[in-house]
C-alpha atoms as a PDB file:
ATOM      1  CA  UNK A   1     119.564 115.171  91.817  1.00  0.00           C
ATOM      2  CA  UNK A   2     121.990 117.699  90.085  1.00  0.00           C
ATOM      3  CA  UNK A   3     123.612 118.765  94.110  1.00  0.00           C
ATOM      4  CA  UNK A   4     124.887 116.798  96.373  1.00  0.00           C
ATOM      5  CA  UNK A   5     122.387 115.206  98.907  1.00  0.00           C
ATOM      6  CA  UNK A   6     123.150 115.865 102.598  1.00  0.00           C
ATOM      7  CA  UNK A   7     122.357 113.343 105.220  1.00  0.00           C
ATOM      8  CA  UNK A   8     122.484 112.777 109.035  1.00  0.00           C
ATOM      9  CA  UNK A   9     123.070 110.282 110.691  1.00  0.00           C
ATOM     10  CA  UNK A  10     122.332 110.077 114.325  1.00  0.00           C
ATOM     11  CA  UNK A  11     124.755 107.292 116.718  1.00  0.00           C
ATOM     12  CA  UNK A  12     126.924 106.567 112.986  1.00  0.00           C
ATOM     13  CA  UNK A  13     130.450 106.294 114.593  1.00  0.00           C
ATOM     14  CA  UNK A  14     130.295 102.642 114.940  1.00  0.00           C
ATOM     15  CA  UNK A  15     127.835  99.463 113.812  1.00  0.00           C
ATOM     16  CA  UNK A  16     124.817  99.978 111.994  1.00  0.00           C
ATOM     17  CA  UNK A  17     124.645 103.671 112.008  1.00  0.00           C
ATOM     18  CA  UNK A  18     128.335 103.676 110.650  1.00  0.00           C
ATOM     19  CA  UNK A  19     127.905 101.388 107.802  1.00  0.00           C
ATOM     20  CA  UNK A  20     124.837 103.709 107.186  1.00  0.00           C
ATOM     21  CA  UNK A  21     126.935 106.641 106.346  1.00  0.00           C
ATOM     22  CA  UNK A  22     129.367 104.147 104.471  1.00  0.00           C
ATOM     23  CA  UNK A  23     126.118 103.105 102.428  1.00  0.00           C
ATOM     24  CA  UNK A  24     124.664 106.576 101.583  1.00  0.00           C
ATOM     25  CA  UNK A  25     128.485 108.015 100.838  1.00  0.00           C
ATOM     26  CA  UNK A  26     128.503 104.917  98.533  1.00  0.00           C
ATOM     27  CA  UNK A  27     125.916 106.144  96.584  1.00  0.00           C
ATOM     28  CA  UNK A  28     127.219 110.239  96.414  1.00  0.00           C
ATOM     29  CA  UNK A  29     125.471 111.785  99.431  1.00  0.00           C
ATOM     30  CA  UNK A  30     127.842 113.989 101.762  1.00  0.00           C
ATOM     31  CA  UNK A  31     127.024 112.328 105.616  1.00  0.00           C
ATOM     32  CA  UNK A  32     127.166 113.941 108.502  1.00  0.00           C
ATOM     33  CA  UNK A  33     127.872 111.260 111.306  1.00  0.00           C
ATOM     34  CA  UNK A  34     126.424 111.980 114.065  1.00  0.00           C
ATOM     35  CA  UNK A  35     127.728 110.932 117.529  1.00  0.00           C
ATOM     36  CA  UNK A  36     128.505 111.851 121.295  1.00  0.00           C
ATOM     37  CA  UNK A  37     132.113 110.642 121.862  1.00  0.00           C
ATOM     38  CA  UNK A  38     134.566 113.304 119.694  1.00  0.00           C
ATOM     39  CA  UNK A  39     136.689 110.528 119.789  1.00  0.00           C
ATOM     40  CA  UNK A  40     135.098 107.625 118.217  1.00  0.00           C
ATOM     41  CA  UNK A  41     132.869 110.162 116.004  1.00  0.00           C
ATOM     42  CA  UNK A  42     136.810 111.886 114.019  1.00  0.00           C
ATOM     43  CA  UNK A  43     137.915 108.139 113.357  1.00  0.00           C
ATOM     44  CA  UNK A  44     134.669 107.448 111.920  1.00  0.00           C
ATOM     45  CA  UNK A  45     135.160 110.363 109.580  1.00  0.00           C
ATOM     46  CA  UNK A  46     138.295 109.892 108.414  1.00  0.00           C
ATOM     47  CA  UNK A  47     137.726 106.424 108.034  1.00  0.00           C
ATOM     48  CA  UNK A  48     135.112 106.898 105.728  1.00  0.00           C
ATOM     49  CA  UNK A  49     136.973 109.681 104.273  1.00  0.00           C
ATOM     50  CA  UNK A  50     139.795 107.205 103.431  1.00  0.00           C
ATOM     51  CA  UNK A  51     137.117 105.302 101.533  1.00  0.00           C
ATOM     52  CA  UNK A  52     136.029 107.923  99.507  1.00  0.00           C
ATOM     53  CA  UNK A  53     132.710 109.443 101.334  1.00  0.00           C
ATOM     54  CA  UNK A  54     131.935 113.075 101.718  1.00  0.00           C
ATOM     55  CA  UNK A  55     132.080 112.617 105.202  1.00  0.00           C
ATOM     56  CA  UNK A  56     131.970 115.408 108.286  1.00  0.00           C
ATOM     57  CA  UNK A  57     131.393 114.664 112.080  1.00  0.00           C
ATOM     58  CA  UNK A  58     128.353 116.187 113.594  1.00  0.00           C
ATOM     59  CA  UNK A  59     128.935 116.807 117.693  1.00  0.00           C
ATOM     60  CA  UNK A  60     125.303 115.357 118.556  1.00  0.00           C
ATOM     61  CA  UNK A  61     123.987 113.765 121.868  1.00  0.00           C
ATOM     62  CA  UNK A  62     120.158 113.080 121.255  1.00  0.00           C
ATOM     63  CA  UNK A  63     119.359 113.997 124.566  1.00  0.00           C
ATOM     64  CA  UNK A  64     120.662 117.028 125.210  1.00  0.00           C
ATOM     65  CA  UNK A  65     118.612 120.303 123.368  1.00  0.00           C
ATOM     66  CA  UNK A  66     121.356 122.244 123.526  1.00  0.00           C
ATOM     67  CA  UNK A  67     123.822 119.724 121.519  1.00  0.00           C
ATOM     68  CA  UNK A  68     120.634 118.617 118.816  1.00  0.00           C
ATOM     69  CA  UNK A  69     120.476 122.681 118.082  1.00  0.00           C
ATOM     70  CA  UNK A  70     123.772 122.954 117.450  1.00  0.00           C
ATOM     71  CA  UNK A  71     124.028 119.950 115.522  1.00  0.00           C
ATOM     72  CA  UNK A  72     121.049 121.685 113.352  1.00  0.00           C
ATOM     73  CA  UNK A  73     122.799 125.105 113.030  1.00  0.00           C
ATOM     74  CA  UNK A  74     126.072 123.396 111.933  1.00  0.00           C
ATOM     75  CA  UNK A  75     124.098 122.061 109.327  1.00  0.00           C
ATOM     76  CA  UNK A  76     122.611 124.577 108.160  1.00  0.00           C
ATOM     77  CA  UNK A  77     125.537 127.174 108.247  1.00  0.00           C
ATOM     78  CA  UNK A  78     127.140 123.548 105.937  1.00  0.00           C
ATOM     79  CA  UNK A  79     124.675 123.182 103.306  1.00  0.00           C
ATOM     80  CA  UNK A  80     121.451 125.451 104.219  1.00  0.00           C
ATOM     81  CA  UNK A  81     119.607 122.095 104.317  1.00  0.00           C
ATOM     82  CA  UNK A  82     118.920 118.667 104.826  1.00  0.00           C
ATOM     83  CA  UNK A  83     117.648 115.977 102.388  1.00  0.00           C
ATOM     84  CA  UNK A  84     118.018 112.512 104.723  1.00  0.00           C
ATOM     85  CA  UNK A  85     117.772 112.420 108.626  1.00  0.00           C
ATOM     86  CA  UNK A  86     118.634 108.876 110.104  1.00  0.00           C
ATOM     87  CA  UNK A  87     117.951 108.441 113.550  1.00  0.00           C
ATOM     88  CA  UNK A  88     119.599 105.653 114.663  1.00  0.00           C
ATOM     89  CA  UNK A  89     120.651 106.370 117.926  1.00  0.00           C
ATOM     90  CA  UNK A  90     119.491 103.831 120.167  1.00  0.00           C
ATOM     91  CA  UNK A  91     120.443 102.424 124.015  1.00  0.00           C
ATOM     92  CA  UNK A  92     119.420  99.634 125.412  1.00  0.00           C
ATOM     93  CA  UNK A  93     120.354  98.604 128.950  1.00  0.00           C
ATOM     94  CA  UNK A  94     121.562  94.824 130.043  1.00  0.00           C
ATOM     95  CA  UNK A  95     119.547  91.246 129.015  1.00  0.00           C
ATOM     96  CA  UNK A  96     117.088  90.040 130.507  1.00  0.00           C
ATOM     97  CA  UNK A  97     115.162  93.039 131.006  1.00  0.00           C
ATOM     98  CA  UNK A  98     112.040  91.646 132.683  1.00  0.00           C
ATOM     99  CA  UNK A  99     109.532  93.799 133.398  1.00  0.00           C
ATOM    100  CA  UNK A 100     109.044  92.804 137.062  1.00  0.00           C
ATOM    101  CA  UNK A 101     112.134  93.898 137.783  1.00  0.00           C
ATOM    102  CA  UNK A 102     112.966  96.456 136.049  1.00  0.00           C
ATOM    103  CA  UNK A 103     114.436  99.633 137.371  1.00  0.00           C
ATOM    104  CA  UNK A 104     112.273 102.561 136.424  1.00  0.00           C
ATOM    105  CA  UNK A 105     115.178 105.066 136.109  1.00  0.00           C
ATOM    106  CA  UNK A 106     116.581 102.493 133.577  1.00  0.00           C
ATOM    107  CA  UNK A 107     113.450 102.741 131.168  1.00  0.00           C
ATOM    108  CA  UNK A 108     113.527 106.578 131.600  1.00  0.00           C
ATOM    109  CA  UNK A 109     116.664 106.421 129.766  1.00  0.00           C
ATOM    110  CA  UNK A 110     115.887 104.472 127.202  1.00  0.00           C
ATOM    111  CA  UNK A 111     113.241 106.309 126.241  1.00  0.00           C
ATOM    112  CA  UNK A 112     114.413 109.628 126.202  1.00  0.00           C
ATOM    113  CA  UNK A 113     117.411 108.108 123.644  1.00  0.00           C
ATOM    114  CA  UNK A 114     115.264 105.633 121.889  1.00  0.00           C
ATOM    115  CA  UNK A 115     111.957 108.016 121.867  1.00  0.00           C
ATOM    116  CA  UNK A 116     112.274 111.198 122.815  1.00  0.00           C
ATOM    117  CA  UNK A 117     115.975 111.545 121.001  1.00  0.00           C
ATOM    118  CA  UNK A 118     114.305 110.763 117.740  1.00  0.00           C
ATOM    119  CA  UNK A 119     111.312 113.144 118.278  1.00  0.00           C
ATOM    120  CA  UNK A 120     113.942 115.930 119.519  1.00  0.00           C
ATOM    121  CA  UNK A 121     116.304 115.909 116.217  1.00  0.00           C
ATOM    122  CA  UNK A 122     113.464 115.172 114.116  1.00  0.00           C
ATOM    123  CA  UNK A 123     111.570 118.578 114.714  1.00  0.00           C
ATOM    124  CA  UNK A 124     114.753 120.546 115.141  1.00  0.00           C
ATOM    125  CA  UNK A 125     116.374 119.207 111.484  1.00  0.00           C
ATOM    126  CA  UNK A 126     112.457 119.393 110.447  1.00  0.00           C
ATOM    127  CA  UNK A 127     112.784 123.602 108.815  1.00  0.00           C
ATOM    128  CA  UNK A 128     116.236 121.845 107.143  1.00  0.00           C
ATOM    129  CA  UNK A 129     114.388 118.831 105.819  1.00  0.00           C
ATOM    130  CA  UNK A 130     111.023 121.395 104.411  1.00  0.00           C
ATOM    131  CA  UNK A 131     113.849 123.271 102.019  1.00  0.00           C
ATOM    132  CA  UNK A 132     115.139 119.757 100.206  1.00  0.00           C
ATOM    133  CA  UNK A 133     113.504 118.651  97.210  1.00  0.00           C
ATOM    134  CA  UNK A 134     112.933 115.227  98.436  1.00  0.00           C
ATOM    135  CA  UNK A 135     113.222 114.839 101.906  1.00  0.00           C
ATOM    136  CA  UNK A 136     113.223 110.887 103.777  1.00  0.00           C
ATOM    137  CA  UNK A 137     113.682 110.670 107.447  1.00  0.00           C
ATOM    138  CA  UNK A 138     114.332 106.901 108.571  1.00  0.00           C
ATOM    139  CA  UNK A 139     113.813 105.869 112.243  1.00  0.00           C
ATOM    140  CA  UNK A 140     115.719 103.297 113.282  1.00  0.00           C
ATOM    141  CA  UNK A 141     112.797 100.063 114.643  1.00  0.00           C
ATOM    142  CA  UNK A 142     112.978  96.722 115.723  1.00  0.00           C
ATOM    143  CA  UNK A 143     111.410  93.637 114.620  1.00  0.00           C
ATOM    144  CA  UNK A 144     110.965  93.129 118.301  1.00  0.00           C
ATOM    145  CA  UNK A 145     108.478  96.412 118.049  1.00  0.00           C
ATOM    146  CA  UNK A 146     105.841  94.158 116.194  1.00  0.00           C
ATOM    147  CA  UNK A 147     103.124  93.732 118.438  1.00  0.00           C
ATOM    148  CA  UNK A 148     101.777  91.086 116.136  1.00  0.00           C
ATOM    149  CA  UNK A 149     104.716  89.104 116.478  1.00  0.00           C
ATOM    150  CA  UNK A 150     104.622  89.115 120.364  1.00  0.00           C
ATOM    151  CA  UNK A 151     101.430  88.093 120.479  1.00  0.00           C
ATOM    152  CA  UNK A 152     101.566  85.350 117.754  1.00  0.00           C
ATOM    153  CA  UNK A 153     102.730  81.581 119.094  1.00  0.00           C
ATOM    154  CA  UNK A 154     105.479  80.821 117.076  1.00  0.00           C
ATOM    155  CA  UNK A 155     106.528  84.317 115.654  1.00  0.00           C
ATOM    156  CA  UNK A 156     107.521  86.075 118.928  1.00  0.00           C
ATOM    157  CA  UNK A 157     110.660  88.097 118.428  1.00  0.00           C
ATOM    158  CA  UNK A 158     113.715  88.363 121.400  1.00  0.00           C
ATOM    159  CA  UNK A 159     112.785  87.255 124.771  1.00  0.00           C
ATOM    160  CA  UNK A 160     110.489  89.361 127.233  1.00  0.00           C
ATOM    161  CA  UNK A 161     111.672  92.914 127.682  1.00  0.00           C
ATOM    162  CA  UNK A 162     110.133  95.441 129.599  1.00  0.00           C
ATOM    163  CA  UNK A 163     111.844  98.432 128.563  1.00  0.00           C
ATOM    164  CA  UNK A 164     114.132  98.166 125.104  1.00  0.00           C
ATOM    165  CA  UNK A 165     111.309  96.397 123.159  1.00  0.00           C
ATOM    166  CA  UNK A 166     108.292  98.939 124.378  1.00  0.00           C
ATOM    167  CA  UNK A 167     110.258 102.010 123.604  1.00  0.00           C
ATOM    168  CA  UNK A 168     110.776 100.670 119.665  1.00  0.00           C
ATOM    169  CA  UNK A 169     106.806  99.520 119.671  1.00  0.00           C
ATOM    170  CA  UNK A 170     106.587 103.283 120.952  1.00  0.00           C
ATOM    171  CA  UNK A 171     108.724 104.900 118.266  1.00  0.00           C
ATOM    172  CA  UNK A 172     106.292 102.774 115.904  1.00  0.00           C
ATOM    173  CA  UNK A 173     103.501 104.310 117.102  1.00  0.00           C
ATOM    174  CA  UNK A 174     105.166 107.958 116.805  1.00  0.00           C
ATOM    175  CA  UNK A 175     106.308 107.503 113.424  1.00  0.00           C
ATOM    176  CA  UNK A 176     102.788 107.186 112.802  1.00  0.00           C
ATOM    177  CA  UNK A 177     101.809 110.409 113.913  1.00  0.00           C
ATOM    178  CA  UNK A 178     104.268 112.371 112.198  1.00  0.00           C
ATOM    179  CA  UNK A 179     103.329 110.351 108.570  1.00  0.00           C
ATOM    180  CA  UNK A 180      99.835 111.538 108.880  1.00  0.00           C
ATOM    181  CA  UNK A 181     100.818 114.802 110.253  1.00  0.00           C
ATOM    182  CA  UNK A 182     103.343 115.505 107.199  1.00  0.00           C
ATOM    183  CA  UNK A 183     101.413 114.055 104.622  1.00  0.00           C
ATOM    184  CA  UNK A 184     101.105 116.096 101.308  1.00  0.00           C
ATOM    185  CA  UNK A 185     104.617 117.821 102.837  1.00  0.00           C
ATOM    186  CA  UNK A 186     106.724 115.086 100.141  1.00  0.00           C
ATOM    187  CA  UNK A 187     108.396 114.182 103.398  1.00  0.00           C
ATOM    188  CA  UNK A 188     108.295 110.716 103.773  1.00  0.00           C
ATOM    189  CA  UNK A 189     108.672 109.340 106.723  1.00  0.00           C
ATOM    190  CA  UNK A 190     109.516 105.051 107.657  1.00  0.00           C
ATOM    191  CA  UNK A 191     110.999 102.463 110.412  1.00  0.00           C
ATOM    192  CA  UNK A 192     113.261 100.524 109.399  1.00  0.00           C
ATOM    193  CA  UNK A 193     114.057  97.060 111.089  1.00  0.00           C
ATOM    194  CA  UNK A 194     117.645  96.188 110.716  1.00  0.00           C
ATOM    195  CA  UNK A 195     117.454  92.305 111.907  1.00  0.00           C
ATOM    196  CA  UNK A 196     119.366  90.664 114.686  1.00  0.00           C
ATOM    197  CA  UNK A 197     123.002  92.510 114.093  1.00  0.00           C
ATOM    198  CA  UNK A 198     126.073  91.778 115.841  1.00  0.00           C
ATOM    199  CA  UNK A 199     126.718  95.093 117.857  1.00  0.00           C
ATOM    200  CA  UNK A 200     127.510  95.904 121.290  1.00  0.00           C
ATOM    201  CA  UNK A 201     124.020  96.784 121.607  1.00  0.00           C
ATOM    202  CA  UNK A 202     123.265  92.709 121.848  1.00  0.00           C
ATOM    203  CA  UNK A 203     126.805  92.299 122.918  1.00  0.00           C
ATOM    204  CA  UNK A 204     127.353  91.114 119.329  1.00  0.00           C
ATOM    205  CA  UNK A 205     125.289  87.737 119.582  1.00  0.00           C
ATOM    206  CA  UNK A 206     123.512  88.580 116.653  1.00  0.00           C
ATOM    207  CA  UNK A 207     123.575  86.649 113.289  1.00  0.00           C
ATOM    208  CA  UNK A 208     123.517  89.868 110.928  1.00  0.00           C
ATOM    209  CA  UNK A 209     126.449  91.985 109.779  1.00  0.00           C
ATOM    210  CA  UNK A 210     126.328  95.589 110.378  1.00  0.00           C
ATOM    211  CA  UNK A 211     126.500  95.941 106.720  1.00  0.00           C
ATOM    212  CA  UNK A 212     123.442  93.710 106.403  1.00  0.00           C
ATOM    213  CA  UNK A 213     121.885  95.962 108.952  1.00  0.00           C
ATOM    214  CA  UNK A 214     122.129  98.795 107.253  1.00  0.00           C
ATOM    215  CA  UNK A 215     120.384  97.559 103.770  1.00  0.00           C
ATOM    216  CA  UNK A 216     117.082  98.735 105.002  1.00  0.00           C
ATOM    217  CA  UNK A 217     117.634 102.046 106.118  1.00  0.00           C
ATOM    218  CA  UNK A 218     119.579 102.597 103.121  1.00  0.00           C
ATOM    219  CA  UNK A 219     116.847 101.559 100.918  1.00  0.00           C
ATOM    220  CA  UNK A 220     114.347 103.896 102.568  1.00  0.00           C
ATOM    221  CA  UNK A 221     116.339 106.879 102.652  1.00  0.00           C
ATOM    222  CA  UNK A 222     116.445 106.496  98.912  1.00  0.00           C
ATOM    223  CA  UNK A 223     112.704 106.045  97.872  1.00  0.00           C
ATOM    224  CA  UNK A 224     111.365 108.007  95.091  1.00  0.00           C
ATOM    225  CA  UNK A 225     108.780 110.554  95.771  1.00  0.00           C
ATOM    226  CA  UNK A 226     105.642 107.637  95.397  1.00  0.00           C
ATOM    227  CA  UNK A 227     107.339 105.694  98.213  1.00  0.00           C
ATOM    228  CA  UNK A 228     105.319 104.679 101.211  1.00  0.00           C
ATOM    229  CA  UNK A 229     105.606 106.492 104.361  1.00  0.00           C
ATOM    230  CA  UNK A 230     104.068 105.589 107.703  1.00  0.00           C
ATOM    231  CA  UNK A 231     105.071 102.005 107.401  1.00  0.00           C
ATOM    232  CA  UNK A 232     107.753  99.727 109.043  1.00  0.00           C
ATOM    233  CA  UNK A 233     109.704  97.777 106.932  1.00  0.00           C
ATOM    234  CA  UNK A 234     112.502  95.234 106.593  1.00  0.00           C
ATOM    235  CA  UNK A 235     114.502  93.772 104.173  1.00  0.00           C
ATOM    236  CA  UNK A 236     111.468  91.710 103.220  1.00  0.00           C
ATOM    237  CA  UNK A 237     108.978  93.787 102.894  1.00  0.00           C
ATOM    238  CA  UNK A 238     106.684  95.501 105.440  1.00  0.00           C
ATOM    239  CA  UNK A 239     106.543  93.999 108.700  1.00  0.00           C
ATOM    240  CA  UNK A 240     102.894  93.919 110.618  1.00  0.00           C
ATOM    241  CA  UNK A 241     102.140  95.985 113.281  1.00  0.00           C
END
């Protein structure tokens, strides 16, 4: 591309979403880096400032409409519109999560982060993403979302969860919709699954770098214009429903 391609990147002041932005400003694209805590989101920035990215924070809390419009006009008033949308921002709530005991107010939070965050600051950044030239929006899966794999002896993924592992199969099932309902727009649309990472999220049991995490998200955000959309994918390849 002859400009600069602008990206956002939703929950990218720390872990995977952070080494995200690192990834994408690797390559040339200016990142916004999206994230709640002012804090945590201006030592991100400079931080990947210092290494040489085109960075800028982005005030964003995914479940708030008033903070996801800003977050699109600031955009837009930036660079008039956007190429890549990440959504990465994810929750999930304490381990074991059994479903018999599960707190229903609990699960109503992660969805509206892990669901309804991603549908919110995908249709507001969605008149931004129409005016690029090759738009990619990556949501951030699981392989835990795999309904294949939790129903296949042998291949089951996590432990049981009631409420973190139905709200990624969910977002799978959403990502769906918007493929077929943007198809022939060039905006392509994919999960990615990241692997087991080592982030607070898992309270960093997992065997994966962030950095490692990040490989897949990377990868789709960069397809050319015959990439796949609809699908979920990993570093291996596509992962079954």
């Amino acid at each position: 591309m002859s400009e600069t391609t602008i990206a956002l990147v939703t929950g990218a002041n720390k872990g995977i979403g952070y080494e995200i932005a690192a990834g994408l400003g690797a390559v040339g694209f200016s990142v916004g880096v999206g994230a709640r805590d002012e804090g945590r989101r201006d030592a991100a920035v400079a931080k990947l400032r210092a290494a040489g990215v085109d960075a800028f924070g982005v005030p964003l809390d995914v479940t708030d409409d008033a903070s996801v419009a800003a977050a699109a006009r600031l955009i837009e008033e930036r660079a008039g519109r956007l190429d890549v949308l990440i959504n990465n921002a994810g929750i999930a709530e304490g381990w074991p999560d059994n479903p018999t005991s599960l707190d229903p107010e609990v699960v109503r939070r992660m969805v509206d982060t892990n669901v309804i965050g991603v549908i919110r600051v995908t249709n507001a950044m969605l008149p931004l993403l129409r005016r690029s030239a090759h738009p990619r929006i990556v949501n951030q899966s699981s392989g835990v979302s795999s309904l294949t794999y939790q129903t296949t002896p042998g291949s089951e993924r996590g432990g049981i969860s009631g409420g973190y592992t139905p709200t990624k199969t969910y977002l799978n099932a959403v990502t769906i919709q918007y493929a077929k309902e943007l198809k022939d727009t060039g905006i392509l649309i994919n999960l990615a699954c990241p692997g087991y990472v080592a982030t607070d999220l898992n309270g960093f049991q997992g065997t994966r770098t962030p950095e490692q995490g990040a490989a897949a998200s990377i990868r789709l955000a960069t397809l050319p214009d015959d990439g796949p959309s609809g699908g979920l994918f990993d570093d291996e390849g596509v992962i079954p429903w």
